[in-house]
C-alpha atoms as a PDB file:
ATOM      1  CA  UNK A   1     -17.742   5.681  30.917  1.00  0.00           C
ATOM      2  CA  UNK A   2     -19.265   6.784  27.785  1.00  0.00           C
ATOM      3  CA  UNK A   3     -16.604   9.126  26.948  1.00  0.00           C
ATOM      4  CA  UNK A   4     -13.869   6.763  27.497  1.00  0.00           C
ATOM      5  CA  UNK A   5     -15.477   4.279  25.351  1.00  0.00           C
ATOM      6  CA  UNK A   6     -15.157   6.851  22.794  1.00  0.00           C
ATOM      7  CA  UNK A   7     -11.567   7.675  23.014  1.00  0.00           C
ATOM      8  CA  UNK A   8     -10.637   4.125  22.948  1.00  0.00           C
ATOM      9  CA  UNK A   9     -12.309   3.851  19.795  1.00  0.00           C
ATOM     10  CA  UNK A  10     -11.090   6.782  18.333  1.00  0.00           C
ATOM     11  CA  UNK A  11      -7.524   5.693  19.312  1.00  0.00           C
ATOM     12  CA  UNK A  12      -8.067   2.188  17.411  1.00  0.00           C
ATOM     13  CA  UNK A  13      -9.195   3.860  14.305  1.00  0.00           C
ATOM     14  CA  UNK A  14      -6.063   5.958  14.105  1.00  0.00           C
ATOM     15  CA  UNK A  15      -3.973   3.146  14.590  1.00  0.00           C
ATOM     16  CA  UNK A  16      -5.635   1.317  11.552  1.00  0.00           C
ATOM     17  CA  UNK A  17      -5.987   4.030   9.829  1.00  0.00           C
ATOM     18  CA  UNK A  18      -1.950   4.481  10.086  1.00  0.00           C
ATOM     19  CA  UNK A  19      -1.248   1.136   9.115  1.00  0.00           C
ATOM     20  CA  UNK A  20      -3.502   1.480   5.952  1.00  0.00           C
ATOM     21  CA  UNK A  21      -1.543   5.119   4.790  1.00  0.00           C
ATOM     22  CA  UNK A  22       1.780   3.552   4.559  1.00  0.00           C
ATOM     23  CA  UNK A  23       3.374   3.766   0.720  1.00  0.00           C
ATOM     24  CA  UNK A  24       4.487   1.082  -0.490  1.00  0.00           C
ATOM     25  CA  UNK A  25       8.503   0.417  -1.577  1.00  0.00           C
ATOM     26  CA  UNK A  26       9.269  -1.208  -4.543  1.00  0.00           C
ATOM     27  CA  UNK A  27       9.076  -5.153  -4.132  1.00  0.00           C
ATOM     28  CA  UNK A  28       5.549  -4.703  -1.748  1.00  0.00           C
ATOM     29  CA  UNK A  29       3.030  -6.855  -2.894  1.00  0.00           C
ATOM     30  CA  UNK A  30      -0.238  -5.865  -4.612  1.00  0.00           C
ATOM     31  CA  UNK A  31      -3.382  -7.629  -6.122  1.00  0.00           C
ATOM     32  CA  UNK A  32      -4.753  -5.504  -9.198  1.00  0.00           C
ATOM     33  CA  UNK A  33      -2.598  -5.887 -12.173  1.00  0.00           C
ATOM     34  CA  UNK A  34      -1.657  -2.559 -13.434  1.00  0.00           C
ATOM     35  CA  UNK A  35      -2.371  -0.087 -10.841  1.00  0.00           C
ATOM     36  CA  UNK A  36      -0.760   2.237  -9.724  1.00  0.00           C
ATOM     37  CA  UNK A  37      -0.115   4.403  -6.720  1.00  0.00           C
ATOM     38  CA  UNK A  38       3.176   6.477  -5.488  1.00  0.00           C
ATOM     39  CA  UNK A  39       5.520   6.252  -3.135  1.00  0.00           C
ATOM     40  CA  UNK A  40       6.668   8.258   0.033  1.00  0.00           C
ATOM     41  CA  UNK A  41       8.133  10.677  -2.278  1.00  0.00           C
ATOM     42  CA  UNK A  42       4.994  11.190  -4.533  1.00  0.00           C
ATOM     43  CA  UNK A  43       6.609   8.977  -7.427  1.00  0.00           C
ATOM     44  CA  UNK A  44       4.225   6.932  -9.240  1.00  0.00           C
ATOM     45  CA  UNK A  45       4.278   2.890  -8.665  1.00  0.00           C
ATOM     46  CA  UNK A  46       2.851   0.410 -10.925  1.00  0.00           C
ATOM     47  CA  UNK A  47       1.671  -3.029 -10.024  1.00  0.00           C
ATOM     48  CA  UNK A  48       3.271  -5.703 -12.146  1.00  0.00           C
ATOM     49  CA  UNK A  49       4.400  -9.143 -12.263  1.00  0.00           C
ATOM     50  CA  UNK A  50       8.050 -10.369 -10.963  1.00  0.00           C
ATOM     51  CA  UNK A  51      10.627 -11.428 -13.956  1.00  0.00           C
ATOM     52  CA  UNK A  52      11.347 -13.760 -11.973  1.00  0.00           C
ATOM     53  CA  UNK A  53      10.190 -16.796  -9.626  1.00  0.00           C
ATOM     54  CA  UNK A  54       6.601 -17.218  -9.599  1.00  0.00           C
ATOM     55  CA  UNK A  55       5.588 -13.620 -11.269  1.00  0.00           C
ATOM     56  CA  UNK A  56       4.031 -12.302  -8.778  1.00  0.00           C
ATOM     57  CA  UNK A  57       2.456  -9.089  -8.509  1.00  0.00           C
ATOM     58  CA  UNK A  58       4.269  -6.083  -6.632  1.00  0.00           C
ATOM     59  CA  UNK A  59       4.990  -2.463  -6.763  1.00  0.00           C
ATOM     60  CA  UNK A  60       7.473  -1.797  -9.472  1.00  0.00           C
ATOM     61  CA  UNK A  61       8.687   2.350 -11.352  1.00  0.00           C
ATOM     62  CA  UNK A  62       7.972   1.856 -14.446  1.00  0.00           C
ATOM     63  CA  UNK A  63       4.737   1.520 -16.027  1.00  0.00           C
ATOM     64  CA  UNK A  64       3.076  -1.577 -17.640  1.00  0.00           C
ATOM     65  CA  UNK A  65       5.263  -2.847 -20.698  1.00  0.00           C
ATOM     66  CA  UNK A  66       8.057  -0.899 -19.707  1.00  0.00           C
END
């Protein structure tokens, strides 16, 4: 029973662990002004404020100021 317990577990963890690996596309949402990350293809992202609306903050190319 022990071992199943375990594999279950294991099997949960990869599934959040999936969900948490994702890039994000352009328009994504993201909390810390001016990060930055990259996308599927490895190109970097920052995290700035809309230009429009309500200025929220998502995943933009192009790096702060820009």
């Amino acid at each position: 029973m022990s071992r199943f317990r375990f594999v279950i577990s294991a099997a949960a963890l990869a599934v959040v662990t999936a969900s948490y690996a994702q890039a994000p596309a352009p328009g994504d949402s993201c909390s810390t002004l001016h990060a930055t990350t990259q996308d599927a293809n490895g190109r970097t992202m920052w995290c700035n404020p809309t230009m429009t609306g309500d200025h929220s903050l998502v995943w933009q190319y192009g790096g702060p100021g820009e």
